[in-house]
N, C-alpha and C. Protein backbone atom coordinates (compact mmCIF):
# COMPACT_ATOMS: atom_id res chain seq x y z
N UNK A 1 -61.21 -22.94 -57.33
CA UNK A 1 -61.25 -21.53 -56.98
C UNK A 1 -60.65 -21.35 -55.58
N UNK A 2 -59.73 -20.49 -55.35
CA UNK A 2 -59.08 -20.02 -54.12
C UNK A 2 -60.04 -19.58 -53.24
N UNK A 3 -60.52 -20.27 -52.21
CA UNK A 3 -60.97 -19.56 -50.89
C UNK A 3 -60.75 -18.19 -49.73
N UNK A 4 -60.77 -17.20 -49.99
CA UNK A 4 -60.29 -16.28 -48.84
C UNK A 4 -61.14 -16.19 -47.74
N UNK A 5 -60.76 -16.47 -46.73
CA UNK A 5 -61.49 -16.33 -45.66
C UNK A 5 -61.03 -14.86 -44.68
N UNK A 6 -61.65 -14.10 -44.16
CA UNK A 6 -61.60 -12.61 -43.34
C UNK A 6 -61.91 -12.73 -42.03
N UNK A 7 -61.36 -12.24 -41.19
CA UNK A 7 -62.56 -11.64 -39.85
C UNK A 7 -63.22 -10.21 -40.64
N UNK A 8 -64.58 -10.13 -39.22
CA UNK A 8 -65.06 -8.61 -39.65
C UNK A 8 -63.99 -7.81 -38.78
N UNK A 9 -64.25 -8.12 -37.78
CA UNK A 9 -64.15 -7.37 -36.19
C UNK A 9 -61.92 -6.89 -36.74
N UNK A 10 -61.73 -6.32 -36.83
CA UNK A 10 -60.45 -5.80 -36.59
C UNK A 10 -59.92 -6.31 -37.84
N UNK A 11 -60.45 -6.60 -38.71
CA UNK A 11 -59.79 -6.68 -39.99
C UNK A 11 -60.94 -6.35 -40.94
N UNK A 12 -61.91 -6.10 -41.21
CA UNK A 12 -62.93 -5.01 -41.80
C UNK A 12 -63.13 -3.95 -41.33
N UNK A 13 -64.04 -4.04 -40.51
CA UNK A 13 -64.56 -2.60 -39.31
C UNK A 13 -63.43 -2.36 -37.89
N UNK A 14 -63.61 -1.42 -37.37
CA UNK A 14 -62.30 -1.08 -36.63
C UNK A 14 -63.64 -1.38 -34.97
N UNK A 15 -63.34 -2.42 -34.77
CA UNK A 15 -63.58 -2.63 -33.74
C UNK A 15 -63.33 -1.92 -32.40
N UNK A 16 -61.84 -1.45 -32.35
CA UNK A 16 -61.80 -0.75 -31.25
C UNK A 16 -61.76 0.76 -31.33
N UNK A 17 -61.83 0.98 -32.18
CA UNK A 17 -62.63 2.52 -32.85
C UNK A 17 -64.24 2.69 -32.00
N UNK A 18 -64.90 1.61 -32.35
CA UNK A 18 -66.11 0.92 -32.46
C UNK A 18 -66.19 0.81 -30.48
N UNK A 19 -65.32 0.52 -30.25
CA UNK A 19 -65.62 0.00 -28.77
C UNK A 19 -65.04 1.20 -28.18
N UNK A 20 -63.84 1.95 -28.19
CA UNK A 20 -64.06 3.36 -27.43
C UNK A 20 -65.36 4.51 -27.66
N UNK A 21 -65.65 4.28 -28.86
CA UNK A 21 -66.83 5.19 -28.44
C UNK A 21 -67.68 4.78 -27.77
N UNK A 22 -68.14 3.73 -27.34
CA UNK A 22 -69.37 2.75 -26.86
C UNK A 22 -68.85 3.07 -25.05
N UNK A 23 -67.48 3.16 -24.74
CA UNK A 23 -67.25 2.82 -23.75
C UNK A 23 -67.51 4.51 -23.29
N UNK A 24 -66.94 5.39 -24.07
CA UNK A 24 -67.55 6.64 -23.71
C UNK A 24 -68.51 7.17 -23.70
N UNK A 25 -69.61 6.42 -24.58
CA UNK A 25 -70.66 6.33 -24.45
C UNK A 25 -71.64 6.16 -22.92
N UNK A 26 -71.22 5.07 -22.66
CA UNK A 26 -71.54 4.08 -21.66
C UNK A 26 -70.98 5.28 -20.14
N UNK A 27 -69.70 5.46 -20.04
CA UNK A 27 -69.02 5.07 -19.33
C UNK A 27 -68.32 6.88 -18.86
N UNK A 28 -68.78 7.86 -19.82
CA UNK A 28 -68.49 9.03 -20.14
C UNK A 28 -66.68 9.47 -19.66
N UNK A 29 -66.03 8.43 -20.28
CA UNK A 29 -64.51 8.32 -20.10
C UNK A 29 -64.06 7.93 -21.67
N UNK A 30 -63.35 8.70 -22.13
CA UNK A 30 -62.29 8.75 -23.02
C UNK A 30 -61.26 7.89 -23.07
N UNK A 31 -60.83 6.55 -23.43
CA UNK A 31 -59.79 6.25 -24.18
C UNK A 31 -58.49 6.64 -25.38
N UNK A 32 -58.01 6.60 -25.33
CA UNK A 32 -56.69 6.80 -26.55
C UNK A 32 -56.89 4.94 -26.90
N UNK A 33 -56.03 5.02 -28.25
CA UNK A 33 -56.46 3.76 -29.19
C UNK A 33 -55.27 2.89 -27.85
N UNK A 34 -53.79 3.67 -27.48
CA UNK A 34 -52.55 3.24 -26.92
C UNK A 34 -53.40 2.25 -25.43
N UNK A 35 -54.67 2.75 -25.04
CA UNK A 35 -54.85 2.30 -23.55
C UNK A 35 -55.92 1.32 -24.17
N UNK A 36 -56.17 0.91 -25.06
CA UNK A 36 -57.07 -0.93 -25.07
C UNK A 36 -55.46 -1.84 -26.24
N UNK A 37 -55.11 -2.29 -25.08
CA UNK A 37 -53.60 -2.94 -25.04
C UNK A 37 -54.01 -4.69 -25.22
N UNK A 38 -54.83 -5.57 -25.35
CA UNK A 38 -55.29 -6.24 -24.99
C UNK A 38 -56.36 -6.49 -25.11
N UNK A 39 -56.94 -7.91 -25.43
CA UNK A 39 -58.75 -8.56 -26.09
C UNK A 39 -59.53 -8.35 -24.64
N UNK A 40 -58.88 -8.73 -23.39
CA UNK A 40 -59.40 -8.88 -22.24
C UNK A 40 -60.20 -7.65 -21.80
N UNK A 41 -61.08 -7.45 -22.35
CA UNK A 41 -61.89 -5.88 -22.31
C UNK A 41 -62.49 -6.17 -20.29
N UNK A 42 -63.09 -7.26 -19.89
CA UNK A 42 -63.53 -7.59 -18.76
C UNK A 42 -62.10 -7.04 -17.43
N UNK A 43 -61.46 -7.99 -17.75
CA UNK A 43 -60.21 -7.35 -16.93
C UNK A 43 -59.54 -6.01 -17.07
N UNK A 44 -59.56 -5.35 -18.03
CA UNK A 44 -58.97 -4.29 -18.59
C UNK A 44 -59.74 -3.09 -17.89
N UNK A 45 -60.74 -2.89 -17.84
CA UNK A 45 -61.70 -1.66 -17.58
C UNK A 45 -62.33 -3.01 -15.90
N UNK A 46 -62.30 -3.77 -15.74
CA UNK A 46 -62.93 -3.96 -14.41
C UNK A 46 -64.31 -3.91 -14.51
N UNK A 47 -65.11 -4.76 -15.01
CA UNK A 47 -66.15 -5.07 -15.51
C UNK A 47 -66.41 -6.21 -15.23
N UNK A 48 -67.56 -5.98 -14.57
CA UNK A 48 -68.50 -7.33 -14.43
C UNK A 48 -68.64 -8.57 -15.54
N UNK A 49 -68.91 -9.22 -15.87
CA UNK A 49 -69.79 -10.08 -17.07
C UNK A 49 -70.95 -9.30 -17.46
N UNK A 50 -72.08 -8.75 -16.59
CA UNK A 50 -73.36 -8.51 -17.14
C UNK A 50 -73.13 -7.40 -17.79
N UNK A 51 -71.86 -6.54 -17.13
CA UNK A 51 -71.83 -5.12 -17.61
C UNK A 51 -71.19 -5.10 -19.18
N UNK A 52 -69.95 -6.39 -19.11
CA UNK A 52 -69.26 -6.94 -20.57
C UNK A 52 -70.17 -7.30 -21.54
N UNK A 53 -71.39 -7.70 -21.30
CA UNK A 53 -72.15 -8.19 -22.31
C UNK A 53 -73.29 -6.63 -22.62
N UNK A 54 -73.91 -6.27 -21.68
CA UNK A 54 -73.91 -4.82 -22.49
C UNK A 54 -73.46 -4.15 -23.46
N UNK A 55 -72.04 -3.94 -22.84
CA UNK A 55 -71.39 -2.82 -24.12
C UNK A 55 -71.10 -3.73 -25.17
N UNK A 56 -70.47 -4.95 -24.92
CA UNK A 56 -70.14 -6.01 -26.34
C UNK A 56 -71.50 -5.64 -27.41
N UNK A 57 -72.76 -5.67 -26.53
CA UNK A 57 -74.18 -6.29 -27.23
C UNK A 57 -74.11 -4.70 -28.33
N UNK A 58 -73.85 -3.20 -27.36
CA UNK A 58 -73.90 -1.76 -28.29
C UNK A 58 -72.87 -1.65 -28.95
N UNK A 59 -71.72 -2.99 -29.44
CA UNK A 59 -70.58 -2.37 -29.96
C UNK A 59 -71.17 -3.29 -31.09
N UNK A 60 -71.55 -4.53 -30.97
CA UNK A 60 -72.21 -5.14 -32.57
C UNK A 60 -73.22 -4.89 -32.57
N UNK A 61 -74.14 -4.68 -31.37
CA UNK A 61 -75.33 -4.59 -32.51
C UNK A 61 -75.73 -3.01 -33.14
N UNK A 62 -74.90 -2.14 -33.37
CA UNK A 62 -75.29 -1.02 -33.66
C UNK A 62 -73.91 -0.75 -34.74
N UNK A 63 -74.25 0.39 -35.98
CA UNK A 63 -73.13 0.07 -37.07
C UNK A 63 -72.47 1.80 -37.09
N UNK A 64 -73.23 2.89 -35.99
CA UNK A 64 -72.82 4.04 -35.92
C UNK A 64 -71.50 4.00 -35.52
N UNK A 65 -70.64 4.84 -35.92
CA UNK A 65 -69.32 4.81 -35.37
C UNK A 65 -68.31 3.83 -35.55
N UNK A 66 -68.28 2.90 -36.52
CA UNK A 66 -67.73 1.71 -36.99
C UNK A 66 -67.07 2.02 -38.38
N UNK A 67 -66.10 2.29 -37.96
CA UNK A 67 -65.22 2.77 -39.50
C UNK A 67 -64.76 1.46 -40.20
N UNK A 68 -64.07 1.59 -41.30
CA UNK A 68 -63.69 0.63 -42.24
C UNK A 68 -62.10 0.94 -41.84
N UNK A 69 -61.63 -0.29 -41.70
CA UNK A 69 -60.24 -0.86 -41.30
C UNK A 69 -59.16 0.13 -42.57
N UNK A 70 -58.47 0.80 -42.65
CA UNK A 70 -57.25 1.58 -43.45
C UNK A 70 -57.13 0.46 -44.66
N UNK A 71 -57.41 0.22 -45.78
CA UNK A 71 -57.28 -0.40 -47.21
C UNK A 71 -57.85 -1.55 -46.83
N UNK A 72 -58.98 -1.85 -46.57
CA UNK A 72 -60.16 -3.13 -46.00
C UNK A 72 -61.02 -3.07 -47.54
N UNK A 73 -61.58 -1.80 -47.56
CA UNK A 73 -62.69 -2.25 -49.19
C UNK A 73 -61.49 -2.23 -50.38
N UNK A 74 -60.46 -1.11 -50.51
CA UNK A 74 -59.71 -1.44 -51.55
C UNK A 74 -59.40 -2.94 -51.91
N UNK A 75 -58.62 -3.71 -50.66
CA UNK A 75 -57.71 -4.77 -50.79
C UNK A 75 -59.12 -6.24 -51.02
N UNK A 76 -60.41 -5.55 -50.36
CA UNK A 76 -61.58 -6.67 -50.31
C UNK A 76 -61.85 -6.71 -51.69
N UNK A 77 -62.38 -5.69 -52.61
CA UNK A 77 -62.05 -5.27 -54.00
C UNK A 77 -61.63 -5.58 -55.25
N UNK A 78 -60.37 -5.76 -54.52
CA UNK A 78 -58.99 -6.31 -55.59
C UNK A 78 -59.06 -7.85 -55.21
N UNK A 79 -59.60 -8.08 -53.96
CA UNK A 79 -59.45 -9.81 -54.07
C UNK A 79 -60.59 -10.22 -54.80
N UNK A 80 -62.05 -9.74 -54.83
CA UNK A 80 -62.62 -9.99 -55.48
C UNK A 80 -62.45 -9.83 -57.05
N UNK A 81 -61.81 -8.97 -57.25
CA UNK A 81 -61.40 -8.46 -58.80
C UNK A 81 -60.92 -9.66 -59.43
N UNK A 82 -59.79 -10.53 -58.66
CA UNK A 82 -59.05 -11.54 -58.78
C UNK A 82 -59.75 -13.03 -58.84
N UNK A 83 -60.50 -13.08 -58.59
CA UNK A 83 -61.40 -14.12 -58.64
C UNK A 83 -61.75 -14.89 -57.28
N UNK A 84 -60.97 -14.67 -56.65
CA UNK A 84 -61.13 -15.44 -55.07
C UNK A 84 -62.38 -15.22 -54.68
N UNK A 85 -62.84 -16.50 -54.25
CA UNK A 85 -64.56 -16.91 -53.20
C UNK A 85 -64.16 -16.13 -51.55
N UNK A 86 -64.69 -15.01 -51.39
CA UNK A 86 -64.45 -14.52 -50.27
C UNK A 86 -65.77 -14.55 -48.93
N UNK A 87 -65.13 -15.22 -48.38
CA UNK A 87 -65.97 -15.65 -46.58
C UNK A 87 -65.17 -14.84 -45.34
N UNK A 88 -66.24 -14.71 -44.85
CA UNK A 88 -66.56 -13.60 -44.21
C UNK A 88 -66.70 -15.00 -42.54
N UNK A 89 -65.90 -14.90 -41.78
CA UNK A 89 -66.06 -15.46 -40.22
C UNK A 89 -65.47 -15.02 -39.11
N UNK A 90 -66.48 -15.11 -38.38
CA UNK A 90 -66.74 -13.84 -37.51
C UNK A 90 -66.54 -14.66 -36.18
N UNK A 91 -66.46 -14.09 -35.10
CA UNK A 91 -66.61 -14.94 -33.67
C UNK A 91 -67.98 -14.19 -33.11
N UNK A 92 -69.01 -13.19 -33.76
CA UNK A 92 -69.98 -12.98 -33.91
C UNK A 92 -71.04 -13.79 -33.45
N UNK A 93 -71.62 -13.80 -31.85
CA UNK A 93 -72.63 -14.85 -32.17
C UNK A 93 -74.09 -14.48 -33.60
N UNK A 94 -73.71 -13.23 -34.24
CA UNK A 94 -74.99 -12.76 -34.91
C UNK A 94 -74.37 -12.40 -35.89
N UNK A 95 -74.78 -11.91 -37.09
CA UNK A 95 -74.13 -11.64 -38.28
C UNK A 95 -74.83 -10.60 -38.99
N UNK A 96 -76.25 -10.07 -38.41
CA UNK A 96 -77.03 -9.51 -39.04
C UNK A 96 -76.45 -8.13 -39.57
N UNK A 97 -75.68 -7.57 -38.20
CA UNK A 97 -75.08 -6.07 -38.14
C UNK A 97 -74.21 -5.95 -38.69
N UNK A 98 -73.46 -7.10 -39.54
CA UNK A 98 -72.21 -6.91 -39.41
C UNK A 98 -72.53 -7.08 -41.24
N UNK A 99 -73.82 -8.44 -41.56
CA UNK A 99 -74.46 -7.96 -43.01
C UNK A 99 -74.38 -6.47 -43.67
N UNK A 100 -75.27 -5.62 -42.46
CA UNK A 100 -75.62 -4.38 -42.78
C UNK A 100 -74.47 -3.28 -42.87
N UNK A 101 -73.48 -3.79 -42.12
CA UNK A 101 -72.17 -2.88 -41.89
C UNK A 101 -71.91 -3.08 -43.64
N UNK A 102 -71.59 -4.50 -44.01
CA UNK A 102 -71.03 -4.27 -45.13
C UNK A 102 -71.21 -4.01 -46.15
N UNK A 103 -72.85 -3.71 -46.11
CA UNK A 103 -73.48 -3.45 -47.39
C UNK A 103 -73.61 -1.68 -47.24
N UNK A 104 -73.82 -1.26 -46.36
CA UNK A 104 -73.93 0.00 -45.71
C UNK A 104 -72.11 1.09 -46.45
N UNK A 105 -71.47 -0.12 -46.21
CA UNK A 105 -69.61 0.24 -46.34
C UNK A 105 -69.48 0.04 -47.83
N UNK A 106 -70.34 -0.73 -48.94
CA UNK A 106 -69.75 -0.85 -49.60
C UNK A 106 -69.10 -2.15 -50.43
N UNK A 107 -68.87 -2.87 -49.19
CA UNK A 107 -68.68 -4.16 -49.86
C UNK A 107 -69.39 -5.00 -50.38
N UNK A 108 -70.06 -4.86 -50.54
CA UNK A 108 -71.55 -5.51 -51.13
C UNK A 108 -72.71 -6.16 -49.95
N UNK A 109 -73.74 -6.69 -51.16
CA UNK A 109 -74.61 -8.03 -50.42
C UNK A 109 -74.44 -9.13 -50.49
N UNK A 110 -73.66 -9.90 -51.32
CA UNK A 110 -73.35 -11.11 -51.63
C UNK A 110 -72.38 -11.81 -51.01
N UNK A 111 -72.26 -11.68 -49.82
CA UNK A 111 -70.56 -12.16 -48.84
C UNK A 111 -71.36 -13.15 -48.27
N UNK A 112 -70.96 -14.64 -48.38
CA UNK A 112 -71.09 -15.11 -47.02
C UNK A 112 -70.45 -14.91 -46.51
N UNK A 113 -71.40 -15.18 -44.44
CA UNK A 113 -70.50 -14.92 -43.35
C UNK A 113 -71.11 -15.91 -42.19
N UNK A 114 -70.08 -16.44 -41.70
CA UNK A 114 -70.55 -17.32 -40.60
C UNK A 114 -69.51 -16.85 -39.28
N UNK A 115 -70.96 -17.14 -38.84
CA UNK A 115 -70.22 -17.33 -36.89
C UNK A 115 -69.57 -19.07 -36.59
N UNK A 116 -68.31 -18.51 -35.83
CA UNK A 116 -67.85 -19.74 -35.42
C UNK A 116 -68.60 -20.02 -34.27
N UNK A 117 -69.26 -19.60 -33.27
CA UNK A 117 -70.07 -19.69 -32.39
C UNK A 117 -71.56 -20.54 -32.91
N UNK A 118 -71.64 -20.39 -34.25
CA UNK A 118 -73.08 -20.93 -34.57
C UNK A 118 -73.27 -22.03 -35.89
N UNK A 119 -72.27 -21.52 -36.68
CA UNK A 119 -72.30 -22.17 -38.02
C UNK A 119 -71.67 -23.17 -38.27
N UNK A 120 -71.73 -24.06 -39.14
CA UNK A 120 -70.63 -24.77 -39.72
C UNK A 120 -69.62 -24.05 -40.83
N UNK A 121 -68.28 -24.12 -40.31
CA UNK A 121 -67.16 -23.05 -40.81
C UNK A 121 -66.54 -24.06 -41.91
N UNK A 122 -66.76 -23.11 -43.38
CA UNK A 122 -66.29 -24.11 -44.28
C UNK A 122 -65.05 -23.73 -44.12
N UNK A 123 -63.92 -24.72 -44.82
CA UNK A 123 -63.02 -24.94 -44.89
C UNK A 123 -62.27 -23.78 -45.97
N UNK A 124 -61.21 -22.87 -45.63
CA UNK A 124 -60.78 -21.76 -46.46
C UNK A 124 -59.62 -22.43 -47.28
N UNK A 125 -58.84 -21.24 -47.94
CA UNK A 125 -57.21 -21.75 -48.52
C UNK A 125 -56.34 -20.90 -47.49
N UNK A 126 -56.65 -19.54 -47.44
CA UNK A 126 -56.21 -18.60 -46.19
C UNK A 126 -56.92 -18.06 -45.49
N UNK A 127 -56.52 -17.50 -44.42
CA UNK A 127 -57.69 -16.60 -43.90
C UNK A 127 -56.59 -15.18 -42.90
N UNK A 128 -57.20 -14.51 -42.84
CA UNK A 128 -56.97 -13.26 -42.04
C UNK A 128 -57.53 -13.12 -41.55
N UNK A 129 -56.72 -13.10 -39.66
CA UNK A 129 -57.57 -12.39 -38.68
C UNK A 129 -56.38 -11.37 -37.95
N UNK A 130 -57.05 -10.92 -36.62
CA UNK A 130 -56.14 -10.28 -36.14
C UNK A 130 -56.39 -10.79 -34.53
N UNK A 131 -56.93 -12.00 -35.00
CA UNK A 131 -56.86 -12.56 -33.23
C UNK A 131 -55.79 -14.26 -33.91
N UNK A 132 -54.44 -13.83 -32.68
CA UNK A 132 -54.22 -15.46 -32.74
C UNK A 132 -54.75 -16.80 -31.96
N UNK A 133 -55.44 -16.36 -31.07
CA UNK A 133 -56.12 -17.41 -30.66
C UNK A 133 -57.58 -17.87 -31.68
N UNK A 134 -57.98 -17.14 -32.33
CA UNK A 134 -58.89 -17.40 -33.54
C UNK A 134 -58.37 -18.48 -34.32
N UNK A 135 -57.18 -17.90 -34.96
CA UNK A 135 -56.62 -18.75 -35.80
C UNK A 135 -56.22 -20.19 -35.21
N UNK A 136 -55.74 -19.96 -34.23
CA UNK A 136 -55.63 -21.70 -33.27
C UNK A 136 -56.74 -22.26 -33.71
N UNK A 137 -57.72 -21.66 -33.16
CA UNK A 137 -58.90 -22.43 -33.22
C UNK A 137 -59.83 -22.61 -34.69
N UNK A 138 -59.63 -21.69 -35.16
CA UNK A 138 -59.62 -22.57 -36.75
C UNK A 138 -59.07 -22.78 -37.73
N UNK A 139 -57.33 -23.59 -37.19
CA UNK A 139 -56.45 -23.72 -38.32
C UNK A 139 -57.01 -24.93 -38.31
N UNK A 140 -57.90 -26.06 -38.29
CA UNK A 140 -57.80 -26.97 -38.81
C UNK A 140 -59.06 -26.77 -40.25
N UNK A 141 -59.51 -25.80 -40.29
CA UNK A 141 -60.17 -25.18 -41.73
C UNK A 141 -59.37 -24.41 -42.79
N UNK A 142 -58.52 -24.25 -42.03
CA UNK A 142 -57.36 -23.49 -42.68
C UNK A 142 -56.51 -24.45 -43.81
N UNK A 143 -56.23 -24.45 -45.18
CA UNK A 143 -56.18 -25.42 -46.21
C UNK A 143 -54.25 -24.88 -46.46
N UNK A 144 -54.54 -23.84 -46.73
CA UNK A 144 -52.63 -23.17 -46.78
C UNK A 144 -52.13 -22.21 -45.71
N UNK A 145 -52.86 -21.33 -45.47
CA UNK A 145 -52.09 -20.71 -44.78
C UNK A 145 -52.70 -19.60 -43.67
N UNK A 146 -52.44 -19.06 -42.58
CA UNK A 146 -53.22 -18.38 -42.33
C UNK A 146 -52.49 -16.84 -42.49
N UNK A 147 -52.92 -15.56 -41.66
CA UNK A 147 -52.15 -14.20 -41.52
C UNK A 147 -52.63 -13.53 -40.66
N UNK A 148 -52.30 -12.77 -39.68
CA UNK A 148 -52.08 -12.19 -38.66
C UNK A 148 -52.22 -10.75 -38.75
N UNK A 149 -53.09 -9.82 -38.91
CA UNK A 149 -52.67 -8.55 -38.71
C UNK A 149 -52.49 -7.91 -37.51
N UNK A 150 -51.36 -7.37 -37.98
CA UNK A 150 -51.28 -6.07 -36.64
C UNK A 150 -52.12 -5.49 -35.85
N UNK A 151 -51.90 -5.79 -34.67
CA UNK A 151 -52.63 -4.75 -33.82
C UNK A 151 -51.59 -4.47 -33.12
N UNK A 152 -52.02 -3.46 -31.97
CA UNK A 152 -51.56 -3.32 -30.75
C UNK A 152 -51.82 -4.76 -29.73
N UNK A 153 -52.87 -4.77 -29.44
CA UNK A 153 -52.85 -6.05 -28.55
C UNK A 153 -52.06 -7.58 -29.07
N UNK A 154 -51.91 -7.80 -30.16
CA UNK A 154 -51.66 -8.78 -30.57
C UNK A 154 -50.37 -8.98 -31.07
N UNK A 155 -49.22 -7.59 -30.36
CA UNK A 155 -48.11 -7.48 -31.27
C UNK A 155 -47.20 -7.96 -30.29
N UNK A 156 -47.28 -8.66 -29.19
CA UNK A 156 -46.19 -9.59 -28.48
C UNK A 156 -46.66 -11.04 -28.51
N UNK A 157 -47.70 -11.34 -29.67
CA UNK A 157 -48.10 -12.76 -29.89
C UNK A 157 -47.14 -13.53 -30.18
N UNK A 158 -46.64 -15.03 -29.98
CA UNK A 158 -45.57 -15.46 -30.66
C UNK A 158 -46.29 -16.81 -31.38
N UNK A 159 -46.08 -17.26 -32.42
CA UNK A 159 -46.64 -18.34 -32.90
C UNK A 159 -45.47 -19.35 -32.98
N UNK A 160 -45.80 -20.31 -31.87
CA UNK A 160 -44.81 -21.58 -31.61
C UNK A 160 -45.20 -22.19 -32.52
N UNK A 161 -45.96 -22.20 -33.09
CA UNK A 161 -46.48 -23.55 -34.34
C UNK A 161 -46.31 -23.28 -36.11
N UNK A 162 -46.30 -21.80 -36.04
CA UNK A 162 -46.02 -21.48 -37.41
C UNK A 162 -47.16 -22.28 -38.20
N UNK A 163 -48.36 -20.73 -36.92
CA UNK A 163 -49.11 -21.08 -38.01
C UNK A 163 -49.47 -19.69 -39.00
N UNK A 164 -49.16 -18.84 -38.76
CA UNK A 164 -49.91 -17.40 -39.50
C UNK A 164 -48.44 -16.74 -39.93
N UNK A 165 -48.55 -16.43 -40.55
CA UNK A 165 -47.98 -14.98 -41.61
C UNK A 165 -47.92 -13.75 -40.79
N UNK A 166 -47.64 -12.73 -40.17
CA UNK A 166 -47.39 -11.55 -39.69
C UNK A 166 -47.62 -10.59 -40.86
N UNK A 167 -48.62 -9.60 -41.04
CA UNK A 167 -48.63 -8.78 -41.75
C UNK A 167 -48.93 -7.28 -41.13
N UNK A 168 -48.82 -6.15 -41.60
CA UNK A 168 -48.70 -5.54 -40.85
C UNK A 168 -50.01 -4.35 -41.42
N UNK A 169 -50.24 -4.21 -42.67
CA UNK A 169 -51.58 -3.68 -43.05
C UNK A 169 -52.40 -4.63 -43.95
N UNK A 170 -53.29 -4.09 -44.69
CA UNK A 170 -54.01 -4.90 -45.76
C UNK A 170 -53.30 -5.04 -47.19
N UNK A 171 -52.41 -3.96 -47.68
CA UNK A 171 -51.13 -3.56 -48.66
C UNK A 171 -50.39 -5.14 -48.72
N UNK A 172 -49.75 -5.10 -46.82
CA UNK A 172 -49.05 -5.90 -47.25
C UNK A 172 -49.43 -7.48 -46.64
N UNK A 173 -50.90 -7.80 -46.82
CA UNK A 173 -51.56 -8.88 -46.65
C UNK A 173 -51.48 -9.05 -48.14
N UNK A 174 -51.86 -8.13 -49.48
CA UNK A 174 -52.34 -8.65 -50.52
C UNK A 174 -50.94 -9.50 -51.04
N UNK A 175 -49.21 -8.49 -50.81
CA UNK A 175 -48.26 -8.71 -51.88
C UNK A 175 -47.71 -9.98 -50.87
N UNK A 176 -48.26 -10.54 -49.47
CA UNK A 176 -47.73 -11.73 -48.65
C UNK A 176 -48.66 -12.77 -49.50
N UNK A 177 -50.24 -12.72 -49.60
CA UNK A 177 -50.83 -13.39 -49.88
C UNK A 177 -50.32 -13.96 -51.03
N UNK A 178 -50.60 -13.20 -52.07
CA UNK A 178 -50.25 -13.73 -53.19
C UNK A 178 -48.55 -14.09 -53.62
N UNK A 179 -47.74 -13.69 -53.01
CA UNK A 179 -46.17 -14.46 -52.82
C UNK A 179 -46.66 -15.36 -52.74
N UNK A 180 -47.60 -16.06 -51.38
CA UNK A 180 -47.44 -17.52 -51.05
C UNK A 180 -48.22 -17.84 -52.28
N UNK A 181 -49.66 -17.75 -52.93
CA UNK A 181 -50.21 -18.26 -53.89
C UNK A 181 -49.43 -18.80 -55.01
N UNK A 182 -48.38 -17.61 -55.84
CA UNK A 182 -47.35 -17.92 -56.49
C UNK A 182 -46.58 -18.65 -56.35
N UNK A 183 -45.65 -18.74 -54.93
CA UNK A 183 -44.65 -19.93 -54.58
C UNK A 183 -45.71 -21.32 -54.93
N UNK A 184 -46.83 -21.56 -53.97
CA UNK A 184 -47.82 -23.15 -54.85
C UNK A 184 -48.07 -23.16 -55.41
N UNK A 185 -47.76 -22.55 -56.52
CA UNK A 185 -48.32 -22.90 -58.02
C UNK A 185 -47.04 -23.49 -58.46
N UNK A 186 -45.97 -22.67 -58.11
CA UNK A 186 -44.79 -23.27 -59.04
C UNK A 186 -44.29 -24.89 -57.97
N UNK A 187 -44.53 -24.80 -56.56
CA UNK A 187 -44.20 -25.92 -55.89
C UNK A 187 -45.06 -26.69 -57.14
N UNK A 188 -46.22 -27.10 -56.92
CA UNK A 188 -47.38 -28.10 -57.61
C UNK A 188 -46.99 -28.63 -59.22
């Protein structure tokens, strides 16, 4: 059985959807999506550590204001439709909220999901994130291939190693994904 492996954070729930409101929350200043350019939220806004772990702590641990990523349950859906074992890994030190996000959204109760911070990360066939330093760090679980979605912050990434796929929504994660699935079947 084909493994799919996901992030939540920016490839399910819209994280930085999720984190401008928190910051206006917090911070009673308005963002545009164009001004969080970059993961470096500490350097970016000029933030302490104690103050970074605050808002991090009201941006997961709370599921108000956390939209679903533009074709995230469709394309989650159709992979399940297809038969693929779908895992859910997170850089999450907690998983509880992110449980409730998805059962709350729709995608069911039955997902595993592990923190790379806590768990032992089984080994996928692909996976999608939208952090490339994620994927560095767990292409050696990575079995075929990995993929990259678009962001803003992540769109002058360059991958010297060839390791991820460039995709640019979830549309065209499904017709990349399964190209490559098709090309190894007929390689094999």
């Amino acid at each position: 059985m084909t493994v799919i492996g996901l992030d939540f954070d920016g490839v399910l729930a819209d994280f930085y959807f999720k984190l401008r409101y928190e910051i206006g929350k917090h911070y009673n200043i308005q963002f545009d999506f164009n001004d969080i350019y970059h993961q470096d939220i500490r350097n970016l806004f000029c933030i302490s550590e104690k103050e970074y772990k605050v808002l991090m702590n009201s941006v997961i641990n709370t599921n108000d204001h956390f939209p679903i990523i533009s074709g995230a349950l469709r394309g989650f859906n159709y992979l399940k439709s297809r038969g693929y074992n779908i895992n859910i890994i997170t850089a999450r030190h907690t998983v509880i909220s992110a449980q409730k996000w998805l059962e709350e959204n729709g995608f069911g109760d039955d997902i595993s999901i592990y923190s790379t911070s806590k768990d032992n990360i089984p080994e996928v066939d692909y996976f999608l994130d939208d952090s490339p330093r994620k994927i560095a760090n767990l292409i050696s679980y990575i079995k075929q291939k990995a993929f990259l979605l678009s962001s803003i912050y992540n769109r002058n990434a360059f991958d010297l190693k060839n390791r991820y796929i460039r995709v640019s929504n979830w549309d065209n994660f499904i017709i990349e994904l399964e190209k490559h699935i098709i090309d190894r079947v007929y390689i094999c």
